[in-house]
N, C-alpha and C. Protein backbone atom coordinates (compact mmCIF):
# COMPACT_ATOMS: atom_id res chain seq x y z
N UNK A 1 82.69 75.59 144.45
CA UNK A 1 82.45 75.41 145.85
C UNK A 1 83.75 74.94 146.49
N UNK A 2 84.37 75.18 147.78
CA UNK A 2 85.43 75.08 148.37
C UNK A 2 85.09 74.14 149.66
N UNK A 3 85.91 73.42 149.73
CA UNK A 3 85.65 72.83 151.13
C UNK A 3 86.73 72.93 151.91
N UNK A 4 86.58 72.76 153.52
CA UNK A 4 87.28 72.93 154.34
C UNK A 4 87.93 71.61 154.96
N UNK A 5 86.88 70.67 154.45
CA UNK A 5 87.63 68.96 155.05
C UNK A 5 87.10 68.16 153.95
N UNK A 6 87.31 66.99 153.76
CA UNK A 6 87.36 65.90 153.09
C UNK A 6 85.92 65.92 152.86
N UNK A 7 84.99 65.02 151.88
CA UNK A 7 83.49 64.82 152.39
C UNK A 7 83.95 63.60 152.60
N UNK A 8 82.28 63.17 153.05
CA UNK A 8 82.02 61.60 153.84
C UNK A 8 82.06 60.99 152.70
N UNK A 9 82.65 59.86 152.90
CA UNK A 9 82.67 58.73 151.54
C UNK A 9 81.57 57.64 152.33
N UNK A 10 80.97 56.67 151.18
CA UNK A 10 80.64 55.76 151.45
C UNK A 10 80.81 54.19 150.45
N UNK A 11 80.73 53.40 151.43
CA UNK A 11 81.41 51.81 150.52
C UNK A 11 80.43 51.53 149.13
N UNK A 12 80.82 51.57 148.48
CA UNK A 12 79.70 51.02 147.56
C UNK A 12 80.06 49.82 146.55
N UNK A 13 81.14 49.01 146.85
CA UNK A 13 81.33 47.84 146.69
C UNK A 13 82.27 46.89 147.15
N UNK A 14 82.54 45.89 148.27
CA UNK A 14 83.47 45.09 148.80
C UNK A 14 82.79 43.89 148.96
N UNK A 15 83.58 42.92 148.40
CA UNK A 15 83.71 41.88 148.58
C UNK A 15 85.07 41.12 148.78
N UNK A 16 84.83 39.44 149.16
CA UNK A 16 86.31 39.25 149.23
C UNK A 16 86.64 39.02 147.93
N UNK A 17 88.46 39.71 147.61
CA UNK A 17 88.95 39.63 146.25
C UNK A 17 88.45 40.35 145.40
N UNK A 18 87.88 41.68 145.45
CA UNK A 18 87.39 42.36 144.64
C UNK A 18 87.69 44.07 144.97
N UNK A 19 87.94 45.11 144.36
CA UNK A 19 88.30 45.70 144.65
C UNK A 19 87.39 46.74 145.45
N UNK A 20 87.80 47.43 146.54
CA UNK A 20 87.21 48.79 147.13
C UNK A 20 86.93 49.48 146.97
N UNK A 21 85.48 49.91 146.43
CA UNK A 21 85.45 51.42 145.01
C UNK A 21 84.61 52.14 146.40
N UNK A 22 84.81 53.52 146.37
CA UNK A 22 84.49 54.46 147.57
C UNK A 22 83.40 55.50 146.72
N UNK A 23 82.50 55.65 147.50
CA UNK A 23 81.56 57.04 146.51
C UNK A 23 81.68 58.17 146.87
N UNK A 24 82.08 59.40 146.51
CA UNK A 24 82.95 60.42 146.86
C UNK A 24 81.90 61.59 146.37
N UNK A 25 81.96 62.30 147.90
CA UNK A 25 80.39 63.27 147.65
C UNK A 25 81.28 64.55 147.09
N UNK A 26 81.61 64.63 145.93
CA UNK A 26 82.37 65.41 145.08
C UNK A 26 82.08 65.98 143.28
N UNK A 27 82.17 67.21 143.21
CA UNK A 27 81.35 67.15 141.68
C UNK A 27 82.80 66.31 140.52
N UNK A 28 82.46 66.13 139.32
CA UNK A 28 83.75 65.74 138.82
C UNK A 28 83.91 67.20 138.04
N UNK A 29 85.16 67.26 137.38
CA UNK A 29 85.90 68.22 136.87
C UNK A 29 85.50 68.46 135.75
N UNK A 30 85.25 67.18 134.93
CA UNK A 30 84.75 67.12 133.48
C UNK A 30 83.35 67.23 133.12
N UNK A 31 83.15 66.50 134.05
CA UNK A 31 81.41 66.64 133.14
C UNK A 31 80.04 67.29 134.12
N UNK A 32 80.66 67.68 135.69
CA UNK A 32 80.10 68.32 136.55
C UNK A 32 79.37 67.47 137.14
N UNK A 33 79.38 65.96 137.30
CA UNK A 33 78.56 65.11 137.57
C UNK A 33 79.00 65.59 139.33
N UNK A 34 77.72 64.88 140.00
CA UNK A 34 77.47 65.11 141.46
C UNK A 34 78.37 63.86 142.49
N UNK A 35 79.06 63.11 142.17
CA UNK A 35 79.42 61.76 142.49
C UNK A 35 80.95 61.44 141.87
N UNK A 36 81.88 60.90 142.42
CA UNK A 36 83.41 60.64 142.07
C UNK A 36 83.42 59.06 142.86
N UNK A 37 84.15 58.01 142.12
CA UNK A 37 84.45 57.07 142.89
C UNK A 37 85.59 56.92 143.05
N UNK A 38 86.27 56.40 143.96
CA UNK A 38 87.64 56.14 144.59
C UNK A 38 88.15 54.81 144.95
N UNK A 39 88.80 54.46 143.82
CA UNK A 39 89.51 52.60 143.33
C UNK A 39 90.29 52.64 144.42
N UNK A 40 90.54 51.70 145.91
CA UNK A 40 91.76 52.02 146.56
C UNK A 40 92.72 51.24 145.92
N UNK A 41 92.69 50.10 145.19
CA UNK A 41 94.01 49.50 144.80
C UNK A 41 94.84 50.19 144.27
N UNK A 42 93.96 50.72 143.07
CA UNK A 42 94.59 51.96 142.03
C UNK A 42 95.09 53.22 142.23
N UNK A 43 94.00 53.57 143.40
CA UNK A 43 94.31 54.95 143.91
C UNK A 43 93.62 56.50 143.23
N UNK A 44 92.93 55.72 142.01
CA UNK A 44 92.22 56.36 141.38
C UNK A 44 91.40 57.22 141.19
N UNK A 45 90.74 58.10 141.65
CA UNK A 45 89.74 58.72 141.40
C UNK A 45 88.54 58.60 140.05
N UNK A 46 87.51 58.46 139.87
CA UNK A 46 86.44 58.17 139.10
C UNK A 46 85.61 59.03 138.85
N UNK A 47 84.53 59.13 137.95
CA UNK A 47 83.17 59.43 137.42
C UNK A 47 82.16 58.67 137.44
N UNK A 48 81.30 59.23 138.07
CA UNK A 48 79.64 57.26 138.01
C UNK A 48 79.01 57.60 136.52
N UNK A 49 79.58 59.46 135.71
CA UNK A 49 79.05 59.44 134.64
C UNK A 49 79.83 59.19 133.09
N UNK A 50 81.12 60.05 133.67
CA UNK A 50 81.98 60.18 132.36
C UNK A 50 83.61 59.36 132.70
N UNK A 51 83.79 58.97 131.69
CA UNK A 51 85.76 58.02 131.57
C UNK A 51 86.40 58.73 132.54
N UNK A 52 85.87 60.01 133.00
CA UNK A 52 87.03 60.50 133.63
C UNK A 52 87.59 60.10 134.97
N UNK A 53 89.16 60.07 134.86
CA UNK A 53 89.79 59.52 136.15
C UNK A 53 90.83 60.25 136.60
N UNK A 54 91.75 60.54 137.71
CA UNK A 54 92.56 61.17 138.04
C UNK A 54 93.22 60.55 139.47
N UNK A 55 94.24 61.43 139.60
CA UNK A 55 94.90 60.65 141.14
C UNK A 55 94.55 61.75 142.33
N UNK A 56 93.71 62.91 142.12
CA UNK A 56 93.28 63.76 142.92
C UNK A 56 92.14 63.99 142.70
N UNK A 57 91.21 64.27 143.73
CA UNK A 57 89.80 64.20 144.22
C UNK A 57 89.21 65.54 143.34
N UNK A 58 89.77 66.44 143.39
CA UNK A 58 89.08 67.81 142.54
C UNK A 58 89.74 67.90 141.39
N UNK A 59 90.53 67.37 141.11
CA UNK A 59 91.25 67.20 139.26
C UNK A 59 90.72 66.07 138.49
């Protein structure tokens, strides 16, 4: 599937001193899961299922 803009993220954890994890309406690369999270300290990209991480949203 291709997209033409970013999807909508939403917060799914802030507090003070704790880091900004973003839920990213994105499949992952590895394991096809429906969901990617996004560390801003790190810059990271995530899985809610599998280890997998990256510094780009579709890799």
């Amino acid at each position: 599937m291709s997209r033409t803009e970013p999807a909508p993220a939403t917060v799914v954890t802030a507090s003070a001193g704790d880091d900004l994890v973003l839920a990213i309406d994105a499949d992952c690369p590895a394991c096809s899961g429906p969901e990617r999270t996004f560390t801003a300290s790190t810059g990271l990209y995530g899985c809610t299922r599998c280890p997998h991480t990256s510094f780009e949203r579709d890799h």
